[in-house]
C-alpha atoms as a PDB file:
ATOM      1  CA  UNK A   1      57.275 -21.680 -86.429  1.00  0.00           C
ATOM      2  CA  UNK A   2      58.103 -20.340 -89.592  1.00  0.00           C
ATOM      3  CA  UNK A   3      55.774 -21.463 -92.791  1.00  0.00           C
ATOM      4  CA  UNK A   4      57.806 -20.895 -96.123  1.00  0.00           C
ATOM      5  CA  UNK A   5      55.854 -21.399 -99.823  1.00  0.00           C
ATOM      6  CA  UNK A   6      57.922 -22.104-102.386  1.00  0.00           C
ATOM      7  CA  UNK A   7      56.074 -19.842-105.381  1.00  0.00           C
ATOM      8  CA  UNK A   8      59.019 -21.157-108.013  1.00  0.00           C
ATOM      9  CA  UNK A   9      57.179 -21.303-110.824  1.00  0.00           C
ATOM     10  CA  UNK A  10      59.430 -24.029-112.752  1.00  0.00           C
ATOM     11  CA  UNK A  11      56.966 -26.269-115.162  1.00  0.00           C
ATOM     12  CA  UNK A  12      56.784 -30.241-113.799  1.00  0.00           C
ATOM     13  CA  UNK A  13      54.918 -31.356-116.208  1.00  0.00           C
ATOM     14  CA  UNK A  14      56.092 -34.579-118.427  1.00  0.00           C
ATOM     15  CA  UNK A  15      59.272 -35.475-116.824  1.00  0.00           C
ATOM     16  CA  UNK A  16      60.582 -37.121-114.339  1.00  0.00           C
ATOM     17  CA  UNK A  17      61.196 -35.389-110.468  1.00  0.00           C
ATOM     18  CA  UNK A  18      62.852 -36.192-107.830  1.00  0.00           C
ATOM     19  CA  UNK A  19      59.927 -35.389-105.454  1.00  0.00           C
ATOM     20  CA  UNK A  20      61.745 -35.264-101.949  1.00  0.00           C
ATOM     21  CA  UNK A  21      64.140 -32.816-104.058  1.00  0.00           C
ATOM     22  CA  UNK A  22      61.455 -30.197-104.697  1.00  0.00           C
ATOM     23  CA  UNK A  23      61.960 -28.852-101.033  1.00  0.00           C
ATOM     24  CA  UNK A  24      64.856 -27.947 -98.866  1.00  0.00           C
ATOM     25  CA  UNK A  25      64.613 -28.434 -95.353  1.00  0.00           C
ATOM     26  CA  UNK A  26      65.396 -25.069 -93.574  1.00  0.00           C
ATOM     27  CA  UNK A  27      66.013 -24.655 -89.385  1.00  0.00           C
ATOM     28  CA  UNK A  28      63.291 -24.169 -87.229  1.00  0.00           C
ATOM     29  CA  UNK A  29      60.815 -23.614 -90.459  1.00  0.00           C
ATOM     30  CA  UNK A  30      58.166 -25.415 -92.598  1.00  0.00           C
ATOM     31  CA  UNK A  31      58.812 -25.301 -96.102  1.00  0.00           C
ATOM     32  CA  UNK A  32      55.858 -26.287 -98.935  1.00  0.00           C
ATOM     33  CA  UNK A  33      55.807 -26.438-102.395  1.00  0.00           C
ATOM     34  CA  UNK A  34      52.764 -26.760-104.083  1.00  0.00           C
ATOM     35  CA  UNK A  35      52.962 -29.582-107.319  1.00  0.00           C
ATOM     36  CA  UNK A  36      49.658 -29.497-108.483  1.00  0.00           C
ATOM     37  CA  UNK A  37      46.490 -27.156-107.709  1.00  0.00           C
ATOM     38  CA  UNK A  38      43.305 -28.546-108.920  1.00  0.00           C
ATOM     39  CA  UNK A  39      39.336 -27.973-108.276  1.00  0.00           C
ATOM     40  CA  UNK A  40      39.282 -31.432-107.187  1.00  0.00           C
ATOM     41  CA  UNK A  41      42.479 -31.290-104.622  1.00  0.00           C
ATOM     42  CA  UNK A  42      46.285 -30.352-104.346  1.00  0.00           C
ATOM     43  CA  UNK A  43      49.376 -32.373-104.141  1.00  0.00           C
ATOM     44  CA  UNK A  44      52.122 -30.518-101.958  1.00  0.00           C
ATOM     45  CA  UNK A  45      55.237 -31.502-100.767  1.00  0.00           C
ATOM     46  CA  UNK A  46      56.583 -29.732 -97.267  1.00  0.00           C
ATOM     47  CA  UNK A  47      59.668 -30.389 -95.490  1.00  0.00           C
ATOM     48  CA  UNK A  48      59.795 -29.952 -91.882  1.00  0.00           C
ATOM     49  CA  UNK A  49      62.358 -29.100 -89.539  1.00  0.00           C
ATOM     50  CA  UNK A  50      63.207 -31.725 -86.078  1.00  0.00           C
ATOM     51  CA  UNK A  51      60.289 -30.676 -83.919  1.00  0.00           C
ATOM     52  CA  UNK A  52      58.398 -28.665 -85.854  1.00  0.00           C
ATOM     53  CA  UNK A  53      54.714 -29.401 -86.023  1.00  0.00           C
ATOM     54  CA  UNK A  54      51.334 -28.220 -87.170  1.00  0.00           C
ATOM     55  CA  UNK A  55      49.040 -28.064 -84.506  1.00  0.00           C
ATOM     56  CA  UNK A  56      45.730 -29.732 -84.336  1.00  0.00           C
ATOM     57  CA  UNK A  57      42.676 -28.559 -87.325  1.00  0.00           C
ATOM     58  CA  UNK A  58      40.178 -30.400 -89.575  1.00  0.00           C
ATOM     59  CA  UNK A  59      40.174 -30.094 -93.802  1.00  0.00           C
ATOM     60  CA  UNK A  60      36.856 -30.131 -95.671  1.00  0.00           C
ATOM     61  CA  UNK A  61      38.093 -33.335 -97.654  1.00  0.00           C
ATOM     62  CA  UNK A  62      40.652 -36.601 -97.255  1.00  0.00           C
ATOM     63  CA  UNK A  63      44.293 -36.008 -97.040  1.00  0.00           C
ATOM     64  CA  UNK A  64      46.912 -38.368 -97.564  1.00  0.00           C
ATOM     65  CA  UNK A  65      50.480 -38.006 -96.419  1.00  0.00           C
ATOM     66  CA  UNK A  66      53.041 -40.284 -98.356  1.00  0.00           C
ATOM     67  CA  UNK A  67      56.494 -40.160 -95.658  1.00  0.00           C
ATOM     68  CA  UNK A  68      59.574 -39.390 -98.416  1.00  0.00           C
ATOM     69  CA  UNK A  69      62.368 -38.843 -95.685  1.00  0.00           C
ATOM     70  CA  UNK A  70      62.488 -38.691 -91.575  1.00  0.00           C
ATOM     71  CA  UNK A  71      59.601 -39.663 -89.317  1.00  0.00           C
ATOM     72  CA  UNK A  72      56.503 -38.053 -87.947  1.00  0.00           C
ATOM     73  CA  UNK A  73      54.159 -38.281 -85.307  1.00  0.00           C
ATOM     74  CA  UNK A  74      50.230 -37.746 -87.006  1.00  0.00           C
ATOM     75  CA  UNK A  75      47.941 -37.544 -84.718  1.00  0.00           C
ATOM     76  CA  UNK A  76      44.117 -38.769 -85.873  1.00  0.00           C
ATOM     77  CA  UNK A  77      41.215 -38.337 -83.712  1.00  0.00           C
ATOM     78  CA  UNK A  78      43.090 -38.731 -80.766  1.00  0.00           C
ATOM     79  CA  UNK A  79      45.098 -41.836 -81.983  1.00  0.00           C
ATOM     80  CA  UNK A  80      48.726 -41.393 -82.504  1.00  0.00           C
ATOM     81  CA  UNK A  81      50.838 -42.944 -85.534  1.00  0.00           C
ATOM     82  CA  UNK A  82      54.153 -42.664 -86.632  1.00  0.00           C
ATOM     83  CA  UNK A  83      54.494 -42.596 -90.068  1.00  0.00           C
ATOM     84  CA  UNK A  84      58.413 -43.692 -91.527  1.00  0.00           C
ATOM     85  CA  UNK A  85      59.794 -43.587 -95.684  1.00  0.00           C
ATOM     86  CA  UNK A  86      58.014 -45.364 -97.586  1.00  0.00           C
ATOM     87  CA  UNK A  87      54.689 -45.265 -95.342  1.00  0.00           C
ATOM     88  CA  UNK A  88      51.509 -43.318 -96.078  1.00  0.00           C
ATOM     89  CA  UNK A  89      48.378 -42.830 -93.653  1.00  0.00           C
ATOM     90  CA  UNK A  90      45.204 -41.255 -94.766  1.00  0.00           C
ATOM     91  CA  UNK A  91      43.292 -38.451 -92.670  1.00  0.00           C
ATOM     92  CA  UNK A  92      39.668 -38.314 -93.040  1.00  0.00           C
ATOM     93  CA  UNK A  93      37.884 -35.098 -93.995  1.00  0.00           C
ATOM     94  CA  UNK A  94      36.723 -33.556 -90.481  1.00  0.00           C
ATOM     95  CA  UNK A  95      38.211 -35.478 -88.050  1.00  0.00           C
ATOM     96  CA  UNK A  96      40.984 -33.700 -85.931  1.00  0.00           C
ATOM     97  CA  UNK A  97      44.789 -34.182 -86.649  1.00  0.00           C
ATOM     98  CA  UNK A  98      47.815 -32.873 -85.910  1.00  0.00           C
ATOM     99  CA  UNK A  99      51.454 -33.383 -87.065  1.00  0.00           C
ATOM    100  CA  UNK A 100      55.549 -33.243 -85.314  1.00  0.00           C
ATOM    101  CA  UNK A 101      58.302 -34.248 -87.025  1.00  0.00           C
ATOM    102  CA  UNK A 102      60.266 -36.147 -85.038  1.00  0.00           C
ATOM    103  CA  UNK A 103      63.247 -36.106 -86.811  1.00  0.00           C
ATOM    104  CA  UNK A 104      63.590 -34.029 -89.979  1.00  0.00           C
ATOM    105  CA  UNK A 105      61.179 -34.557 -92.521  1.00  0.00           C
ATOM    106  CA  UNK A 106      59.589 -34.413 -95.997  1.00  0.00           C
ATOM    107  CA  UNK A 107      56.342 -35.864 -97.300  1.00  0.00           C
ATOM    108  CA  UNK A 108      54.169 -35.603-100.266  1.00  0.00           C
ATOM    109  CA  UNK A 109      50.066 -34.366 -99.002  1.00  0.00           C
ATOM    110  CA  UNK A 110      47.510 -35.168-101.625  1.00  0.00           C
ATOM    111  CA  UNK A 111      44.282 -33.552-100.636  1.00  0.00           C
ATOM    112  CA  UNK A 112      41.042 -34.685-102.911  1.00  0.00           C
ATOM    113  CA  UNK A 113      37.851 -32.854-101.973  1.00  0.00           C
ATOM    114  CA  UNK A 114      34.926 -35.647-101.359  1.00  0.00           C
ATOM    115  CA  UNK A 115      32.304 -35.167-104.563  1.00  0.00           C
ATOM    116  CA  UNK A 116      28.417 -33.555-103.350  1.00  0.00           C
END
């Protein structure tokens, strides 16, 4: 699997984006583009190609994957869901989970680190 960041530096600020826009889907790769990159958390958008996946790991802090195009299969703690446009599902900081696109696919991850 290929993992491509998208380092455009373009300014988003005040306007309005077409967010499933911000990333091109490219053949047997991942592609991310990072929207916002804050202390606090990140908002990133990837696009996935059919079958490609990220395998199975834990984050520090709660993640939430809005689905903008395609489906997926997220795995969380074991459980499987498959998330469709317009859905979101929410992966708790340190418990297991795993994503494959089943079809092609684009989503929108905001990550917000839990306060001490």
């Amino acid at each position: 699997m290929k993992i491509t960041k998208d380092k455009s530096t373009e300014d988003l600020k005040a306007r309005a984006i077409d967010l499933a826009g911000l990333v091109n889907y490219q053949d047997g790769a991942v592609v991310s583009r990072e929207v916002i990159s804050q202390p606090m958390g990140t908002v990133t958008v990837f696009a996935f190609a059919e079958g490609e996946q990220l395998s199975e790991h834990t984050a520090p802090f709660d993640a939430m994957a809005i689905d903008l195009d395609g489906e997926a299969d997220i795995t969380i703690g074991g459980k499987a869901n498959r998330i469709k446009p317009g859905e979101m599902i929410i992966m708790p900081a340190a418990i297991p989970h795993a994503l494959r696109a089943v079809t092609r696919f684009k989503m929108l991850l905001v990550m917000i680190k839990k306060s001490a």
